[in-house]
Protein backbone atom coordinates (compact mmCIF):
# COMPACT_ATOMS: atom_id res chain seq x y z
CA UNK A 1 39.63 18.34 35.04
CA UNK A 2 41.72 15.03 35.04
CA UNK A 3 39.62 13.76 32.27
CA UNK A 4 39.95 16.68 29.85
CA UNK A 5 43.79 16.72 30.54
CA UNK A 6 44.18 13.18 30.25
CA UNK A 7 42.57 12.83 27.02
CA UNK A 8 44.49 15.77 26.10
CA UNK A 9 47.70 14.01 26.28
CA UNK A 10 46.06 11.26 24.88
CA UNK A 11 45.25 12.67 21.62
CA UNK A 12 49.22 13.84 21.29
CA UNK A 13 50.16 10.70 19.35
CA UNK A 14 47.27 10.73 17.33
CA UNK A 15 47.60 14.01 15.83
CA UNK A 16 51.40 14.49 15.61
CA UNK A 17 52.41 11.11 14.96
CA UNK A 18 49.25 9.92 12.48
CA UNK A 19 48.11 13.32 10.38
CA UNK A 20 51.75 15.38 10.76
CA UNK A 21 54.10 11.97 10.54
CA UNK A 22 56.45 13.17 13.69
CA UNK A 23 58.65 10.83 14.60
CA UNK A 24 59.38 9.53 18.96
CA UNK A 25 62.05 12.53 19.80
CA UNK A 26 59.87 15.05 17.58
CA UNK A 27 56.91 13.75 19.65
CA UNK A 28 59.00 14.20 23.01
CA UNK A 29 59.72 17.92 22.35
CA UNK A 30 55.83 18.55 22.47
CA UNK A 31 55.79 16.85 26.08
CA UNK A 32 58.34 18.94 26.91
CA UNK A 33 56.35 22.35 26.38
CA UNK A 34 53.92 21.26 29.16
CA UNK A 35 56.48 20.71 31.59
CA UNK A 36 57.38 24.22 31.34
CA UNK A 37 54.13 25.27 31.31
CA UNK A 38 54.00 23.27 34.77
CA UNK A 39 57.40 24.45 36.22
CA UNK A 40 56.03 28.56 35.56
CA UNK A 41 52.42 27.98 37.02
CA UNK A 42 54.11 26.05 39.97
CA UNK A 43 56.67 29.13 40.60
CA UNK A 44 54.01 31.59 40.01
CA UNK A 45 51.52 30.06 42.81
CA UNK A 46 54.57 29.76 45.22
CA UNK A 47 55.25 33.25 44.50
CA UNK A 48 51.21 34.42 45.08
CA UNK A 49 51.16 32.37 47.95
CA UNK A 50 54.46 34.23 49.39
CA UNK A 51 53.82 37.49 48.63
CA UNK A 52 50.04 37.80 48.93
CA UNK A 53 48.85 35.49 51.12
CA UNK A 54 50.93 35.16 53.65
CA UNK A 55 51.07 39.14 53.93
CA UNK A 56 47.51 39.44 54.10
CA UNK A 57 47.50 36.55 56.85
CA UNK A 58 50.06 38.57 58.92
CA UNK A 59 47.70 41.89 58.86
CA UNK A 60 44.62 40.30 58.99
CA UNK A 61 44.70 37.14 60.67
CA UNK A 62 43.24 33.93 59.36
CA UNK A 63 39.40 35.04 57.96
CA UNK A 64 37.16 32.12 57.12
């Protein structure tokens, strides 16, 4: 999963900067869509975590 991701940010410069002639801010903006995309997935697993799991630890105990 690293790998793919990696190489996913990887090919960022190549495509935007090379075939669609962004320039450094341009290409910053683009970054800046994934951290989003990590701030929501890390608030929705906090949030799953909260209001599932724990609950369903509290009824039911820790199952293997």
């Amino acid at each position: 999963m690293y790998a793919l991701f990696y190489s996913f940010f990887e090919a960022f410069p190549l495509t935007y900067i090379d075939i669609y002639h962004f320039n450094l801010g341009e290409m910053g903006v683009i970054f800046l869509s994934a951290a989003v995309g990590f701030g929501l997935a890390t608030v929705i697993y906090w949030a799953y975590l909260y209001y599932y799991m724990e609950a369903r630890i509290e009824k039911h105990g820790m199952v293997p």
